[in-house]
N, C-alpha and C. Protein backbone atom coordinates (compact mmCIF):
# COMPACT_ATOMS: atom_id res chain seq x y z
N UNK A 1 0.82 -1.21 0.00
CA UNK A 1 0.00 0.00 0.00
C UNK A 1 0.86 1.26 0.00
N UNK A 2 1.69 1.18 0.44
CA UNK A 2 2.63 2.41 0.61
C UNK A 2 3.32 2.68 -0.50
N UNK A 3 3.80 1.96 -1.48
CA UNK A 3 4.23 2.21 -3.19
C UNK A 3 3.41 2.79 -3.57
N UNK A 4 2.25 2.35 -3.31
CA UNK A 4 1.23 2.68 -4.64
C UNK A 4 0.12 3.78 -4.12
N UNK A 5 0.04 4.10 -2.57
CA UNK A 5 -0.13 5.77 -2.31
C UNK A 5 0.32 6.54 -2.27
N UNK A 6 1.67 6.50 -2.37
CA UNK A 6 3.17 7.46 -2.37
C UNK A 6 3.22 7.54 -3.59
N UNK A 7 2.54 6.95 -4.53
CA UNK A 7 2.67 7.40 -6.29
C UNK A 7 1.32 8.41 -6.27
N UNK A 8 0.50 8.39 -5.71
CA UNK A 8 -0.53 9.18 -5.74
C UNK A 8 -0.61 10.89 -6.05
N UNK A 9 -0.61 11.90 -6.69
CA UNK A 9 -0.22 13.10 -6.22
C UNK A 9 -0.82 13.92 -5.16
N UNK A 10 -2.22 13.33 -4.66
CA UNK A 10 -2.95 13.82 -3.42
C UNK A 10 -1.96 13.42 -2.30
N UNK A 11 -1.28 12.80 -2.38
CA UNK A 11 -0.59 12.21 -1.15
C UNK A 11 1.11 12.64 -1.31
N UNK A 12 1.40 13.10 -2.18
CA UNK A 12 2.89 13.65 -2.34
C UNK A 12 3.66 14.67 -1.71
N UNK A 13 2.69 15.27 -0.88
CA UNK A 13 3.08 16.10 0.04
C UNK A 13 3.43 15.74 1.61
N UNK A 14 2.63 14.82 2.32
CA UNK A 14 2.99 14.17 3.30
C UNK A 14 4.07 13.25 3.75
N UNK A 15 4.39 13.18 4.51
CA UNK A 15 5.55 12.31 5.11
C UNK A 15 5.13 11.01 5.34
N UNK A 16 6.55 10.25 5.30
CA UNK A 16 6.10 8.72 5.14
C UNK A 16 4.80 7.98 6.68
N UNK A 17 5.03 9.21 7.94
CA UNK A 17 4.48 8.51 8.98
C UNK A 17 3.28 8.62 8.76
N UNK A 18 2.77 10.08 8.09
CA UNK A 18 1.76 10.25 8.10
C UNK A 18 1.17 9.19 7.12
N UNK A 19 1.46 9.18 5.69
CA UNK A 19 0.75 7.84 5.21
C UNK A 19 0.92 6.74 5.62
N UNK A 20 1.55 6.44 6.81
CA UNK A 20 1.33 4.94 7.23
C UNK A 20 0.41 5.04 7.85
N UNK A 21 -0.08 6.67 9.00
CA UNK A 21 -1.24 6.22 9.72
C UNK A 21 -2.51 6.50 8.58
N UNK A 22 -2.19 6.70 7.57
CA UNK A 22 -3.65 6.64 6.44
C UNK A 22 -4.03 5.20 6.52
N UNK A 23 -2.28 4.33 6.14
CA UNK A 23 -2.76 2.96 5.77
C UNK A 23 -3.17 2.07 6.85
N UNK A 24 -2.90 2.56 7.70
CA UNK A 24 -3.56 1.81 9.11
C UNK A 24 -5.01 2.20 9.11
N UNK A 25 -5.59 3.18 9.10
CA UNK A 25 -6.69 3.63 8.97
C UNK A 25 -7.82 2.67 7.91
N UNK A 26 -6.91 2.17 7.04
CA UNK A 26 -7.61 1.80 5.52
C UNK A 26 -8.58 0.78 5.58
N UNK A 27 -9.78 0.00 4.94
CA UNK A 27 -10.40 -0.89 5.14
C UNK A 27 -10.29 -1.49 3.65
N UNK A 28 -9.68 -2.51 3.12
CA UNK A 28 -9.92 -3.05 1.98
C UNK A 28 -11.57 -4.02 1.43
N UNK A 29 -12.18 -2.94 0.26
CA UNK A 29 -13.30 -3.80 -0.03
C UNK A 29 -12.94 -4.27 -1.44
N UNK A 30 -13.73 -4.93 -1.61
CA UNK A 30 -13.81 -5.59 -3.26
C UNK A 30 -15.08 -5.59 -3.48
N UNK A 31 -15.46 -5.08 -5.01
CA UNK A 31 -16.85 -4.76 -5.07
C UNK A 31 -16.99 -5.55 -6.35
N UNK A 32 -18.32 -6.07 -6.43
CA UNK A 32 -18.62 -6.67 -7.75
C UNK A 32 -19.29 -5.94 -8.99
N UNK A 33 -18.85 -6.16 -10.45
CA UNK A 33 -18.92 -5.57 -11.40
C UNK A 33 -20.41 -4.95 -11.22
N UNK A 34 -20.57 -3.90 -11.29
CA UNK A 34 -21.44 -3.18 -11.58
C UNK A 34 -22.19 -2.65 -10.69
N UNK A 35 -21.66 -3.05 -9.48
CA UNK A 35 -22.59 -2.32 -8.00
C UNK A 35 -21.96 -0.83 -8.11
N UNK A 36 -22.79 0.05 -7.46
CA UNK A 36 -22.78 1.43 -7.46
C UNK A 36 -22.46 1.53 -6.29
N UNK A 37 -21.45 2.74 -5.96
CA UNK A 37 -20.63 2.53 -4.95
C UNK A 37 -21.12 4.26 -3.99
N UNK A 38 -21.36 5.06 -4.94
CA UNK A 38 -21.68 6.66 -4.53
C UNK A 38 -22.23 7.00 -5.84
N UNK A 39 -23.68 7.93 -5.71
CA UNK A 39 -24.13 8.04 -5.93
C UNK A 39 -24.39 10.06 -6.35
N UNK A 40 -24.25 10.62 -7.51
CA UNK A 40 -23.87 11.76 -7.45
C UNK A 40 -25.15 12.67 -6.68
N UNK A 41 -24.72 13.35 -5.72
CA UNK A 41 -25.11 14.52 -5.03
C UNK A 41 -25.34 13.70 -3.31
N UNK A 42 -24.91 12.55 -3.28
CA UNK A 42 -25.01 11.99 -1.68
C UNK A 42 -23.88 12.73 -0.99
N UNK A 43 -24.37 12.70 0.00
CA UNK A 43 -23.29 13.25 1.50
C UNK A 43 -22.01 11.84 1.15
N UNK A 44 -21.02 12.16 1.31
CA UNK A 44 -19.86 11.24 1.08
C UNK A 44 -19.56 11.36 2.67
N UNK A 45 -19.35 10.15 3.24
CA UNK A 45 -18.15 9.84 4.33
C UNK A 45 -17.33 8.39 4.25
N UNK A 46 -17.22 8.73 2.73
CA UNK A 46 -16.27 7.72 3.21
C UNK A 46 -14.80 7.99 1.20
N UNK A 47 -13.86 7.72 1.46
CA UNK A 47 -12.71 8.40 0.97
C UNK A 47 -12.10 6.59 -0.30
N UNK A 48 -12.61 6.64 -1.78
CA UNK A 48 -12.32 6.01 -2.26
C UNK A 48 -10.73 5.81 -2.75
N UNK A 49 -10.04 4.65 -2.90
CA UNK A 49 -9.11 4.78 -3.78
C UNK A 49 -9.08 3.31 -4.33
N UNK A 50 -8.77 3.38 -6.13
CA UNK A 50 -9.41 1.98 -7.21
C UNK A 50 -7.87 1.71 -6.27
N UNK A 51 -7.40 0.21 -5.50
CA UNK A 51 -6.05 -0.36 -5.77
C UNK A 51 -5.78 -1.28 -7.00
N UNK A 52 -7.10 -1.56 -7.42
CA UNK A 52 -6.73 -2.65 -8.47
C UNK A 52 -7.96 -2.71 -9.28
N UNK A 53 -7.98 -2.83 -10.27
CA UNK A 53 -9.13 -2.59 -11.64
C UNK A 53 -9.47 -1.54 -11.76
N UNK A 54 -10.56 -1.52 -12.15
CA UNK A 54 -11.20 -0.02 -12.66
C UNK A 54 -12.70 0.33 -12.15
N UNK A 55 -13.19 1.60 -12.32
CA UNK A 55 -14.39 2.09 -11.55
C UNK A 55 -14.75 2.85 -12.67
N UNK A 56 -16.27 2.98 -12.91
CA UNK A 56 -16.83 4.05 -13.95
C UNK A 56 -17.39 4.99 -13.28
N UNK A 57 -16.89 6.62 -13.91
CA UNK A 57 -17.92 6.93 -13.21
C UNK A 57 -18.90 8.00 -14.08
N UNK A 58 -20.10 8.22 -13.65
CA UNK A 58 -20.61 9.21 -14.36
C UNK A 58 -21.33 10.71 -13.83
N UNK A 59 -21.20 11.61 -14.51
CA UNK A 59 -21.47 13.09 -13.76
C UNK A 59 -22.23 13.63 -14.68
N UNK A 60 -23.86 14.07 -13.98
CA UNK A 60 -24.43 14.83 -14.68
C UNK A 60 -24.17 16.08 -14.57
N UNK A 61 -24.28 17.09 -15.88
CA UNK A 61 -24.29 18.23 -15.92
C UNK A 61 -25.00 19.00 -16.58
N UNK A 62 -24.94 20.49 -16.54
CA UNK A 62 -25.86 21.03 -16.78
C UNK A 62 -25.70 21.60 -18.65
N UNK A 63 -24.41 21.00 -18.83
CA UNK A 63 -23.93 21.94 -19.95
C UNK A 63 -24.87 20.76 -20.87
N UNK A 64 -24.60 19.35 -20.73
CA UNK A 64 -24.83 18.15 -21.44
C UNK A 64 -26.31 17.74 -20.99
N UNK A 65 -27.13 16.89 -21.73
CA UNK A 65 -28.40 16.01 -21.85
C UNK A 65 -27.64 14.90 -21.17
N UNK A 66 -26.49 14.50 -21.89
CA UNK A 66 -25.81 12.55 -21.53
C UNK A 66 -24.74 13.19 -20.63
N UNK A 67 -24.80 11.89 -19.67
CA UNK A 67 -23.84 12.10 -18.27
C UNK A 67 -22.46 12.12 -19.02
N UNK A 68 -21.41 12.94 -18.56
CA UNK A 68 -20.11 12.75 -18.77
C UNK A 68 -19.56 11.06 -17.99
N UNK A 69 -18.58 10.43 -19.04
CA UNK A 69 -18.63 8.98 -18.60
C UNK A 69 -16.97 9.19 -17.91
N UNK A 70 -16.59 8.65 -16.93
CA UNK A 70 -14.67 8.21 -16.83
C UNK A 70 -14.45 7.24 -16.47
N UNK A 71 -13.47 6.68 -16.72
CA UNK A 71 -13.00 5.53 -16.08
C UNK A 71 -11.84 5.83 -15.08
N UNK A 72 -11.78 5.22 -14.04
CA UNK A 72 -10.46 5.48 -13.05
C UNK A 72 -9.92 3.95 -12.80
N UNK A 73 -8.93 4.27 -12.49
CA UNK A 73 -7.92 2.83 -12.20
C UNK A 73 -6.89 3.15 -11.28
């Protein structure tokens, strides 16, 4: 975990102790293809990061009719 949040650029500013107490903090889930994980305009408490595969996501806006689509990994 520590390679691959220390590559992160949200996290490039902190010191190594401090991201260890992130990774202590951390809860590893695994989610199955196509469950919805957050939902756009919900209260968020809780702090995603993909470690492995990919996540879609989509954002409505006001400029567009069709949701803007991304993929993250």
């Amino acid at each position: 975990c520590l390679s691959v949040l220390s590559s992160v650029p949200l996290f490039s500013s902190i010191t190594r102790g401090e991201l260890e107490n992130i990774i202590d903090a951390l809860k590893m889930e695994r989610r199955p293809r196509g469950d919805i994980i957050i939902t756009q305009g919900e209260v968020g408490d809780h702090f995603y990061i993909v470690y492995e595969g990919q996540v879609m996501a989509s954002k409505v806006t006001e400029e567009s009719a069709d949701p803007v689509m991304m993929v993250h990994e």
